[in-house]
C-alpha atoms as a PDB file:
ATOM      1  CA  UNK A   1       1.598  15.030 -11.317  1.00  0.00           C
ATOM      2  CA  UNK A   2       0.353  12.979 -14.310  1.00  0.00           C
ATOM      3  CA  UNK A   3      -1.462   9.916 -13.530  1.00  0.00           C
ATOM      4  CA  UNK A   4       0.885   7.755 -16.011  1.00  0.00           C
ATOM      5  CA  UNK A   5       4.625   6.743 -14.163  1.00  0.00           C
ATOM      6  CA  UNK A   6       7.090   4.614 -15.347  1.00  0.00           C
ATOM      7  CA  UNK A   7       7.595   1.418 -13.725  1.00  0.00           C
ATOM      8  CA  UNK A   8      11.099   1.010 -11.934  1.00  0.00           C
ATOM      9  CA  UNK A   9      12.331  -2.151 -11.649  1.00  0.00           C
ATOM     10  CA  UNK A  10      14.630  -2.012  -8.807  1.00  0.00           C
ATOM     11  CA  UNK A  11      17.406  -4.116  -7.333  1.00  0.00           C
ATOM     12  CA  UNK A  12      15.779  -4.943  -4.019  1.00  0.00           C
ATOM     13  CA  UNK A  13      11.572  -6.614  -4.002  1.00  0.00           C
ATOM     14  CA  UNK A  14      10.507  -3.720  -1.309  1.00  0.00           C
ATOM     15  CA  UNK A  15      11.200  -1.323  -3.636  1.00  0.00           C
ATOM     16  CA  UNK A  16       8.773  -2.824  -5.657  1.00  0.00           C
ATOM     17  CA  UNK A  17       5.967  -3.003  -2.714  1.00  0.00           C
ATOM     18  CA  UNK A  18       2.749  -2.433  -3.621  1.00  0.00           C
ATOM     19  CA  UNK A  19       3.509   0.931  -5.453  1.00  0.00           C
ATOM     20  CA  UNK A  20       5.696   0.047  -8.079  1.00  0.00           C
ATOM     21  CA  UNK A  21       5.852   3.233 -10.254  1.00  0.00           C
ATOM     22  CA  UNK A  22       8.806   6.207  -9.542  1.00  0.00           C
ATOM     23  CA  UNK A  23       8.255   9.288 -11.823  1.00  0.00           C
ATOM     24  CA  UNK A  24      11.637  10.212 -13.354  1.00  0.00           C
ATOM     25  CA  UNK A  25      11.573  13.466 -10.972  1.00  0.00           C
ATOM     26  CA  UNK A  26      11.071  11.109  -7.880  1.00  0.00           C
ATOM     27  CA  UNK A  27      13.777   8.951  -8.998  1.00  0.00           C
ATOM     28  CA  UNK A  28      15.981  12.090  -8.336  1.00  0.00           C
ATOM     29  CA  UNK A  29      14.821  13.143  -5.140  1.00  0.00           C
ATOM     30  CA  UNK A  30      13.235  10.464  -3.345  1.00  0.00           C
ATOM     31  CA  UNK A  31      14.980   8.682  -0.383  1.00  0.00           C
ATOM     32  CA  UNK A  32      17.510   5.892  -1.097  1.00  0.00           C
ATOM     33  CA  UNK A  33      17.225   3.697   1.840  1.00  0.00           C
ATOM     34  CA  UNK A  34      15.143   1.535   0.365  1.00  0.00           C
ATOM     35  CA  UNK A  35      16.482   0.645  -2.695  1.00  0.00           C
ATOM     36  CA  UNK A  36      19.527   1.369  -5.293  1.00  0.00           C
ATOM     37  CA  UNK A  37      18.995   3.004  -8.723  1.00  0.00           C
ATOM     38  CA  UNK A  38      16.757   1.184 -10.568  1.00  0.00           C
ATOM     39  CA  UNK A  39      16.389   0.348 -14.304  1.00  0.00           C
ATOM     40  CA  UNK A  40      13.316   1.709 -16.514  1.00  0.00           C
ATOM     41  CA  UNK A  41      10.702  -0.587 -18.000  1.00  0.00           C
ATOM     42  CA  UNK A  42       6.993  -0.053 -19.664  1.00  0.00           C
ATOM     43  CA  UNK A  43       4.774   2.286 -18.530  1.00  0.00           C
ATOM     44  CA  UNK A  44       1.579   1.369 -17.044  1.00  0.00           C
ATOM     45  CA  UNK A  45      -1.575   3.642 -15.535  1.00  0.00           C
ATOM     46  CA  UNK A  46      -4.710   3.991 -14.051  1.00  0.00           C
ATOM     47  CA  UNK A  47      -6.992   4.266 -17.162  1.00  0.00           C
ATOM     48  CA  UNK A  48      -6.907   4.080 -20.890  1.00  0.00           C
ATOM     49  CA  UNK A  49      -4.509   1.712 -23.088  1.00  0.00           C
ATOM     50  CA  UNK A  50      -1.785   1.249 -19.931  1.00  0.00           C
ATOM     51  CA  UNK A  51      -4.729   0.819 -17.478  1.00  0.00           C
ATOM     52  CA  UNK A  52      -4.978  -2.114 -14.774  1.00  0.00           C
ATOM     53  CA  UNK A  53      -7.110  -3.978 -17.636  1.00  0.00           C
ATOM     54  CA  UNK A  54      -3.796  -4.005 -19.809  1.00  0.00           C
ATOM     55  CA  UNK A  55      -1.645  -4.671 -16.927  1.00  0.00           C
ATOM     56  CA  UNK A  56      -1.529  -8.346 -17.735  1.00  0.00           C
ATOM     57  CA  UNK A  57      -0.395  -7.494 -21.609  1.00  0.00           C
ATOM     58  CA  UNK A  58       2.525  -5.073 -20.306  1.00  0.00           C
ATOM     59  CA  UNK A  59       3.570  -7.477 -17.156  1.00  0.00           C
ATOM     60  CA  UNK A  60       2.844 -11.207 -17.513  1.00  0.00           C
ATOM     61  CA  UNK A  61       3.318 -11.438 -13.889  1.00  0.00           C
ATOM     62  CA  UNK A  62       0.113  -9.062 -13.760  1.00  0.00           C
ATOM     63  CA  UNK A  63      -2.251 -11.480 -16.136  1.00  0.00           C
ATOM     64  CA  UNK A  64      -5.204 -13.693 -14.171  1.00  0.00           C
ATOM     65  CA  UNK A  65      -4.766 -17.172 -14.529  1.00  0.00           C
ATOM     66  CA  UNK A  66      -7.150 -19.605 -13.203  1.00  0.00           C
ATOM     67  CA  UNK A  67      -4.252 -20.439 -10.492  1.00  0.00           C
ATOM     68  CA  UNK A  68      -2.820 -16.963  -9.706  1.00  0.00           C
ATOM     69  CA  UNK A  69      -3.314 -15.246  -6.470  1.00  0.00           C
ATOM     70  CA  UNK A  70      -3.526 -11.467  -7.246  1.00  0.00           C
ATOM     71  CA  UNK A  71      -4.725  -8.271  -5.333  1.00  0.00           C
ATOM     72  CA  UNK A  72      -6.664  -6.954  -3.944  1.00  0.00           C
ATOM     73  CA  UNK A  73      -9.569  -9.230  -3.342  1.00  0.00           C
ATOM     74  CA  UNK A  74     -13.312  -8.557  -2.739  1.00  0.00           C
ATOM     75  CA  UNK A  75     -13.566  -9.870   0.997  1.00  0.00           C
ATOM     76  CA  UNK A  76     -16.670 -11.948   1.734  1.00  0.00           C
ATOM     77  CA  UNK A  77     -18.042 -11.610   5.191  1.00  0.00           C
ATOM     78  CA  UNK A  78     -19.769 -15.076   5.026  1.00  0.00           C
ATOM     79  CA  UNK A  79     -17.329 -16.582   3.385  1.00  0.00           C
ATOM     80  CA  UNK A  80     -14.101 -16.024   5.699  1.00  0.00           C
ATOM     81  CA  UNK A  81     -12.099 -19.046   6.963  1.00  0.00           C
ATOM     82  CA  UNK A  82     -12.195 -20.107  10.473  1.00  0.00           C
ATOM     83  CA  UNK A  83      -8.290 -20.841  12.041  1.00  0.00           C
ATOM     84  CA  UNK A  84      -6.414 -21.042  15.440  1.00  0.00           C
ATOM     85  CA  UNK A  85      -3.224 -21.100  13.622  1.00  0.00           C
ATOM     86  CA  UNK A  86      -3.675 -18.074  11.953  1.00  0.00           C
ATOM     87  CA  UNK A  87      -2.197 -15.185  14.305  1.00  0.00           C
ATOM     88  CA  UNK A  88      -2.640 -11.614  14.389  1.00  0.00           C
ATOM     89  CA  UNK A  89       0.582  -9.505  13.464  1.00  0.00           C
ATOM     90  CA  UNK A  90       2.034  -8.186  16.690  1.00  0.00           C
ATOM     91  CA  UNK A  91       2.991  -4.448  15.913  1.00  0.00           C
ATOM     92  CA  UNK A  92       5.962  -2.860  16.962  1.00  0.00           C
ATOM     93  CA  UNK A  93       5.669   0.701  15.928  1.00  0.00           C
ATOM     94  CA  UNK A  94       7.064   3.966  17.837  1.00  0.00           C
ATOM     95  CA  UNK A  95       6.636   8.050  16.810  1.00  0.00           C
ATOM     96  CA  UNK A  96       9.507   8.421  13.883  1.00  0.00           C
ATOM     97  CA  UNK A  97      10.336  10.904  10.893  1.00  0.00           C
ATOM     98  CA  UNK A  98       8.777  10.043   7.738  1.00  0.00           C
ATOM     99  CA  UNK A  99       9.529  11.660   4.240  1.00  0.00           C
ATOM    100  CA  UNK A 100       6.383  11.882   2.193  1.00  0.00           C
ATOM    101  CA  UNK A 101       7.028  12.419  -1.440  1.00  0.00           C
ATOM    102  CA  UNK A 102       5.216  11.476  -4.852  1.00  0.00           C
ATOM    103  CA  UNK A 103       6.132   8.927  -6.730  1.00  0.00           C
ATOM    104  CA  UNK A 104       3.991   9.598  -9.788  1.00  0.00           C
ATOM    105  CA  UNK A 105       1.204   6.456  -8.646  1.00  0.00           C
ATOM    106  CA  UNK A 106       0.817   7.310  -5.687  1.00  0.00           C
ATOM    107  CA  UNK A 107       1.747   9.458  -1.917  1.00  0.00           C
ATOM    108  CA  UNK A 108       4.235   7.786   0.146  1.00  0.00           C
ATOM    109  CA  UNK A 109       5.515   7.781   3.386  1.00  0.00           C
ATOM    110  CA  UNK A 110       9.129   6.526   3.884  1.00  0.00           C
ATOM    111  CA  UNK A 111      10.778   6.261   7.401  1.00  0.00           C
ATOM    112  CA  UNK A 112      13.921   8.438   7.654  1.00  0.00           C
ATOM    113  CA  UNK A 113      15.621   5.461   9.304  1.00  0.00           C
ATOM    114  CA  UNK A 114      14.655   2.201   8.181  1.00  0.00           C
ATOM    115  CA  UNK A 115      14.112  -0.076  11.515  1.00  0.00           C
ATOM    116  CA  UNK A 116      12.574   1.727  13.816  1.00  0.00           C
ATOM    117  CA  UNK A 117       9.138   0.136  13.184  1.00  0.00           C
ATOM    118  CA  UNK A 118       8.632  -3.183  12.642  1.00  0.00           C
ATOM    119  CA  UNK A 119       5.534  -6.155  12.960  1.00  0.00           C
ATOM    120  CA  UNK A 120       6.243  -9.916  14.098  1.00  0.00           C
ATOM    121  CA  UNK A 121       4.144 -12.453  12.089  1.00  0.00           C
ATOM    122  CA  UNK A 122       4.376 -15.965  12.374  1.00  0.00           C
ATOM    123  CA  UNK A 123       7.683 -15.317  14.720  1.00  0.00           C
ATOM    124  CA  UNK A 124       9.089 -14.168  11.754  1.00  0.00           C
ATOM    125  CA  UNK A 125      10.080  -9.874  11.749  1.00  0.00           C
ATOM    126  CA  UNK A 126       9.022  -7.619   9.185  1.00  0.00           C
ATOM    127  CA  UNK A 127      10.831  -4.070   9.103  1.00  0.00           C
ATOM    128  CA  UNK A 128       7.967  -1.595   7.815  1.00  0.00           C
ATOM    129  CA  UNK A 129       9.569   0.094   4.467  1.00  0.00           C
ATOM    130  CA  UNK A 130       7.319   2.685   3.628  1.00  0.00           C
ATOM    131  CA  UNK A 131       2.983   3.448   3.702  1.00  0.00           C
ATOM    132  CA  UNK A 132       1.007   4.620   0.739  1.00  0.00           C
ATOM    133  CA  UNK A 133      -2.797   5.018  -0.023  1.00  0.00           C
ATOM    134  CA  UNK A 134      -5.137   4.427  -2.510  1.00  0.00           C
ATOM    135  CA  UNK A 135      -8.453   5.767  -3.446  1.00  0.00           C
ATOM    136  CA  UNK A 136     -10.448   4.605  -3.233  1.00  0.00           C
ATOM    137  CA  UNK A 137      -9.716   0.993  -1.663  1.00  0.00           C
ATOM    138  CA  UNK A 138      -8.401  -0.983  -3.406  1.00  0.00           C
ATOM    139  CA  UNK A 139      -9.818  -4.220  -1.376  1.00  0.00           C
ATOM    140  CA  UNK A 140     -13.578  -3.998  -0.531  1.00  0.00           C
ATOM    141  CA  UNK A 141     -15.795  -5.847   1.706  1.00  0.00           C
ATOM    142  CA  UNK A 142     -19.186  -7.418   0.536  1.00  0.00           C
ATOM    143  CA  UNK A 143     -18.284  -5.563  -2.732  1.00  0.00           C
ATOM    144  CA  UNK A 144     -17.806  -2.314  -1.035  1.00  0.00           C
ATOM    145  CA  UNK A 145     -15.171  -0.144  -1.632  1.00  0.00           C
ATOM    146  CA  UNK A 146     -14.153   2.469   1.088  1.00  0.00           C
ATOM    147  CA  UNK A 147     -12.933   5.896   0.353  1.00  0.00           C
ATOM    148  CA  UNK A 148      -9.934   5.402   0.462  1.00  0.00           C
ATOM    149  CA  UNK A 149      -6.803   2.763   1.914  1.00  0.00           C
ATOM    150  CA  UNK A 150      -3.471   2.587   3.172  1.00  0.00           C
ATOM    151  CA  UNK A 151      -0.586   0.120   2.612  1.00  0.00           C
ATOM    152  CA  UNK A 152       1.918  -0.115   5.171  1.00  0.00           C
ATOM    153  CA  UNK A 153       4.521  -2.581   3.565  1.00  0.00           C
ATOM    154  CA  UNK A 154       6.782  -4.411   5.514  1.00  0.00           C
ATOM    155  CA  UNK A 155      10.093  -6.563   4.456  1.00  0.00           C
ATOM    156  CA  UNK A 156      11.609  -9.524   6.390  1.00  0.00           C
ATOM    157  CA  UNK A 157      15.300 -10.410   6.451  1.00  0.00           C
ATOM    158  CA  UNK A 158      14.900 -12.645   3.988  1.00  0.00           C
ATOM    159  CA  UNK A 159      13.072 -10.504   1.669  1.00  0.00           C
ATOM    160  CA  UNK A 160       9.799 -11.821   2.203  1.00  0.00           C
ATOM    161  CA  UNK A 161       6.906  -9.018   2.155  1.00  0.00           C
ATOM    162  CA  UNK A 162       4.189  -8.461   4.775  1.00  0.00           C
ATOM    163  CA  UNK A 163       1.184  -5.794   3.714  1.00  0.00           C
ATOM    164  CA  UNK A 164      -1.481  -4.230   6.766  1.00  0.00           C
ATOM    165  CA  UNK A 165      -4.276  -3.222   4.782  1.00  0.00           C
ATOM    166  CA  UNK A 166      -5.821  -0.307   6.516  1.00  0.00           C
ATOM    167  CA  UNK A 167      -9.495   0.576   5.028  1.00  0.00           C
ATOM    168  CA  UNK A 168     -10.815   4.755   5.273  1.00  0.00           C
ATOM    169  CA  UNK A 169     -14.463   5.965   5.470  1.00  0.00           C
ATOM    170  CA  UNK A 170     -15.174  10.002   5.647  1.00  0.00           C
ATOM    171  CA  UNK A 171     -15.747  11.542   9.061  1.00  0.00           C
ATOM    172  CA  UNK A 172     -13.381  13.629  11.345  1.00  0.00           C
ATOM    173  CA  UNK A 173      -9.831  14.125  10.489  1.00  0.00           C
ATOM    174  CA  UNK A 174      -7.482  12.044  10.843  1.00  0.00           C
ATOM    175  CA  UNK A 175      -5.175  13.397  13.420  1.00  0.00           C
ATOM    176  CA  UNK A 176      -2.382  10.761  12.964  1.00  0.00           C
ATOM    177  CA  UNK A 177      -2.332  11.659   9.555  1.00  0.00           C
ATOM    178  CA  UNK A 178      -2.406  15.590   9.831  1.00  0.00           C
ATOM    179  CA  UNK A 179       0.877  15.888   8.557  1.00  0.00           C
ATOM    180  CA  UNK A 180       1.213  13.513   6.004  1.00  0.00           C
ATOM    181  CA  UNK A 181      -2.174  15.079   4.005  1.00  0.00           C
ATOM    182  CA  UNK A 182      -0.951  18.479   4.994  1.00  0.00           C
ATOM    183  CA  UNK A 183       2.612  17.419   2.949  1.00  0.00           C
ATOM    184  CA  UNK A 184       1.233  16.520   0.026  1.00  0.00           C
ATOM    185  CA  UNK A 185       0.673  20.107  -1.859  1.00  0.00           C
ATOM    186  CA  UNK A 186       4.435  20.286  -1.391  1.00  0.00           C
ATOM    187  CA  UNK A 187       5.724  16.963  -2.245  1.00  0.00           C
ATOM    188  CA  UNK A 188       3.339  16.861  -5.863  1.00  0.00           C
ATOM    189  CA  UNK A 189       4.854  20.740  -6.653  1.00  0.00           C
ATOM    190  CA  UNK A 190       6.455  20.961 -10.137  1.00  0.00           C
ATOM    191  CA  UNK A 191       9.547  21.534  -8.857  1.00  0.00           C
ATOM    192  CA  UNK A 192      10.020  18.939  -6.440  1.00  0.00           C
ATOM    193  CA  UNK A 193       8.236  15.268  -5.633  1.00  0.00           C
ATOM    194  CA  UNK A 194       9.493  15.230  -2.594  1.00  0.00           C
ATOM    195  CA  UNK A 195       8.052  17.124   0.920  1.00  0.00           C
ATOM    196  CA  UNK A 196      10.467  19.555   1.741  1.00  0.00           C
ATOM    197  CA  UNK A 197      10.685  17.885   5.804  1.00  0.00           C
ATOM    198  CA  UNK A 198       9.853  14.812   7.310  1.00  0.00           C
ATOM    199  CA  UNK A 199       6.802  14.008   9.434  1.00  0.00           C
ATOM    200  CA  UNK A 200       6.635  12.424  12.479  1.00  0.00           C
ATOM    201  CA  UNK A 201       4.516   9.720  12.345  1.00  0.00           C
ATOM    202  CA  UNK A 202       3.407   6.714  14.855  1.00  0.00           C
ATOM    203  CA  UNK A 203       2.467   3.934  12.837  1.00  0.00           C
ATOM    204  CA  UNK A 204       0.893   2.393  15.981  1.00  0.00           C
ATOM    205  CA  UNK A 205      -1.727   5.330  15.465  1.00  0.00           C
ATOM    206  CA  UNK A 206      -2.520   4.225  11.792  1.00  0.00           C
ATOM    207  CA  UNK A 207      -4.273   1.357  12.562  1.00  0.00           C
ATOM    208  CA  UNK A 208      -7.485  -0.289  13.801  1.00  0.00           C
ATOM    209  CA  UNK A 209      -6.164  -2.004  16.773  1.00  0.00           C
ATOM    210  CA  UNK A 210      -9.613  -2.914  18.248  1.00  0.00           C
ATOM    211  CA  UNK A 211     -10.050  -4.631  14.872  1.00  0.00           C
ATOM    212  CA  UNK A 212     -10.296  -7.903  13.702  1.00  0.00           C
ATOM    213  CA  UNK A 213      -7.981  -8.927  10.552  1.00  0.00           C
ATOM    214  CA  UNK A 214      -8.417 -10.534   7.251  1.00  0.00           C
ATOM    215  CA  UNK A 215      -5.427 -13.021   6.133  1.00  0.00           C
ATOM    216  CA  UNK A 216      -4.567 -13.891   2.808  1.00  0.00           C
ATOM    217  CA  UNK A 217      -2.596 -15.010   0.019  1.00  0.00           C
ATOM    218  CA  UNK A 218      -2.089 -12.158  -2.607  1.00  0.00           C
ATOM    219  CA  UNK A 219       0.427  -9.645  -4.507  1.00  0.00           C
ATOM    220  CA  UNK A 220       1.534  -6.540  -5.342  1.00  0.00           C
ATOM    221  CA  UNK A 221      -1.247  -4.407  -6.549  1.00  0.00           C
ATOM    222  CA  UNK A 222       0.883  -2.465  -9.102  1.00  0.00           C
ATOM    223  CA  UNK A 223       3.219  -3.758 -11.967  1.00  0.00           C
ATOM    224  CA  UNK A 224       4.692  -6.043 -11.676  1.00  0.00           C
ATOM    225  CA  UNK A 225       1.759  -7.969  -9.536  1.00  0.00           C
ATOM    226  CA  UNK A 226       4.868 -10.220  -7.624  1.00  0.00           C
ATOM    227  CA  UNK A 227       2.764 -12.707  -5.819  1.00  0.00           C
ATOM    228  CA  UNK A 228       4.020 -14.318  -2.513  1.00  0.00           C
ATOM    229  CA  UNK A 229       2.942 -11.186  -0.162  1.00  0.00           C
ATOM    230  CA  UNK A 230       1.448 -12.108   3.207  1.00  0.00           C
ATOM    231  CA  UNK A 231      -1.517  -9.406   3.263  1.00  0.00           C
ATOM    232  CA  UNK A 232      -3.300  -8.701   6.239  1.00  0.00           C
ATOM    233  CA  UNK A 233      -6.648  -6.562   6.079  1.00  0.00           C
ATOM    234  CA  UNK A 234      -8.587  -4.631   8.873  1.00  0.00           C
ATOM    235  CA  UNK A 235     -12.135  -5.375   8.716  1.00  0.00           C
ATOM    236  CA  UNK A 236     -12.903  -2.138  10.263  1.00  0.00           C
ATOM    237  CA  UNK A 237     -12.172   1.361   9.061  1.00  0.00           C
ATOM    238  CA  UNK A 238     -10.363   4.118  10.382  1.00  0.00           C
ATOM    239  CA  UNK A 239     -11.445   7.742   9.799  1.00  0.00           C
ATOM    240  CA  UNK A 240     -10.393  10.729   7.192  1.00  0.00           C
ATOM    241  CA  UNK A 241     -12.336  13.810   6.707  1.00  0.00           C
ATOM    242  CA  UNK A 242     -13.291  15.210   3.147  1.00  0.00           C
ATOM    243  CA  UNK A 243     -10.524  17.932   3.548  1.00  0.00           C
ATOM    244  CA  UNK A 244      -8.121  15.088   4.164  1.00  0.00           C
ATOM    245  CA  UNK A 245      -8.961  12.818   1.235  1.00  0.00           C
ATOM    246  CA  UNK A 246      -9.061  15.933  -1.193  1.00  0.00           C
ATOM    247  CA  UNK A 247      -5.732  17.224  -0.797  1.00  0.00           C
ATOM    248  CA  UNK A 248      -4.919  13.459  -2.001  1.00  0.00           C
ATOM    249  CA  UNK A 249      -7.662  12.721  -4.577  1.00  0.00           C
ATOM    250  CA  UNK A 250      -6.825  16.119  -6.055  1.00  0.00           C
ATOM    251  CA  UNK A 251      -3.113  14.918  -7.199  1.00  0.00           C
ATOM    252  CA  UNK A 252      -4.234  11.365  -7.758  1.00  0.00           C
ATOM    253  CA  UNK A 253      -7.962  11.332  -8.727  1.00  0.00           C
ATOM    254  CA  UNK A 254      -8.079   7.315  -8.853  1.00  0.00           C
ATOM    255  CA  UNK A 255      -5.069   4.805  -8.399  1.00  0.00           C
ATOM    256  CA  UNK A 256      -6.965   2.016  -6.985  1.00  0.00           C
ATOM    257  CA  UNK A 257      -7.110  -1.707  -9.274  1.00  0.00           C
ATOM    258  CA  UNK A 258      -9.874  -3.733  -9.489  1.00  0.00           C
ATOM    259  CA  UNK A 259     -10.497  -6.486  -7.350  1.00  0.00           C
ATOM    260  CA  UNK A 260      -9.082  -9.808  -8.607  1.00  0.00           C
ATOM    261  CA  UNK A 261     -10.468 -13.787  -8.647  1.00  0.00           C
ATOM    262  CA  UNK A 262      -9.959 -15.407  -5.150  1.00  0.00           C
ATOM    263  CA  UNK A 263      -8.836 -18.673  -7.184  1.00  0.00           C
ATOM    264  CA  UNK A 264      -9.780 -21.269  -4.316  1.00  0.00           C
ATOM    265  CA  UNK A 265      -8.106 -19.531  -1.576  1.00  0.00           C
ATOM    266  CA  UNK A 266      -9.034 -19.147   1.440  1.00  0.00           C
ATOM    267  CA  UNK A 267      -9.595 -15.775   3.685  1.00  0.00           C
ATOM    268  CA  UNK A 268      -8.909 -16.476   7.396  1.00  0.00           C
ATOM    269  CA  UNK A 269     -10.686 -14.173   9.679  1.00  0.00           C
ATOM    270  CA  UNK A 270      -8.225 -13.105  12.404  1.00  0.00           C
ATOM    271  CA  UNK A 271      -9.576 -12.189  15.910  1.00  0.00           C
ATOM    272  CA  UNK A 272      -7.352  -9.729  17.948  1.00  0.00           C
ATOM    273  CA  UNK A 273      -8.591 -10.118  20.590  1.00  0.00           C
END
């Protein structure tokens, strides 16, 4: 699957989460439940003339600006904000089906039936949409990168976005995520994008739960960079083995952007427990 995808701009904002690039053969075959058919636009990349440095050029929405609050961010141990307010999301996740299919930017996990899985934040609901990764993270911490990151993105009724950032160092497998790696030779195959069945997936098993979260400001790390998304990053990583992060790395060699300017805002350190 070539690393360059063109960017959909599609009738619903979740469509749009954090991925925001359908090839033209996953717009044939990837699941509809998320959004309508969408319209095309410019192409954008990982590298070269349509790479994250010329994002700003092709989206304006994409462009730093002393007050914009783009992602991801480099997160600063000694520099993290202090706040009772600031809750934890409370998950609600079960075992479901997932289809796992290419989208040309990226490998993503979509839930067969939207609803299923869900997180509560602020006593407001989020429905999770869909999970993607990147590698290698996107986000860092103290400047580090880890190998690689997942995305699960999450919609409210009112169309407002909520992000888990979930950060990946090499070690074991990943059980949880057996499956989904094991889908992707099938799903990036010439004559399909798409896995040919879904996975069953607990989203509860995804993430750090012992871990203490990272609360921010920030946007869409793909074109078109919408701002407004409530992210919240796990300090701690989960693991993937080398296996598991080549069968991705080996369709998409790099899809991460660089971090962006914090702007003044503030990073609230979240304690779970």
């Amino acid at each position: 699957m070539t690393k360059y995808a063109a960017f959909y701009v599609p009738l619903t904002a979740v469509a749009l989460a954090l991925t925001g690039a359908v090839s033209a053969s996953a717009t044939a075959s990837a699941p509809t439940s998320v959004a309508s058919a969408p319209t095309t636009g410019p192409e954008w990349s990982y590298e070269g003339a349509t790479g994250p440095e010329h994002w700003g050029e092709l989206f304006p929405t994409c462009a730093s600006t002393p007050t914009s609050k783009q992602s991801p961010v480099d997160i600063s141990r000694q520099d993290l904000t202090q706040s009772r307010k600031v809750k934890a999301p409370v998950l609600d996740y079960e075992r479901t089906a997932f289809t796992v299919h290419d989208t040309g930017a990226t490998i993503e996990a979509t839930p067969v039936n939207i609803g299923a899985n869900a997180i509560t934040l602020g006593g407001k609901r989020f429905v999770l949409q869909q999970f993607h990764v990147h590698a290698p993270s996107e986000h860092t911490i103290d400047g580090k990168p880890a190998a690689m990151e997942m995305h699960l993105v999450h919609k409210s009724a009112d169309g407002e976005l909520a992000a888990l950032g979930v950060l990946f160092e090499l070690g074991r497998e990943n059980a949880a995520l057996a499956d989904f790696f094991d889908s992707i030779p099938a799903s990036a195959a010439a004559t399909s994008s798409t896995a040919p069945q879904p996975v069953q997936i607990n989203p509860a098993h995804l993430v750090p739960a012992w871990s203490d979260l990272v609360r921010y400001d920030g946007s869409l790390t793909t074109p078109p960079c919408g701002e407004g998304v409530i992210w919240s990053v796990y300090e701690r990583p989960r693991m993937i083995s080398k296996a598991q992060l080549d069968a991705f790395t080996a369709v998409h060699p790099q899809n991460s952007r660089p971090v962006q300017p914090l702007n003044g805002r503030d990073l609230f350190e979240v304690d779970v427990h």
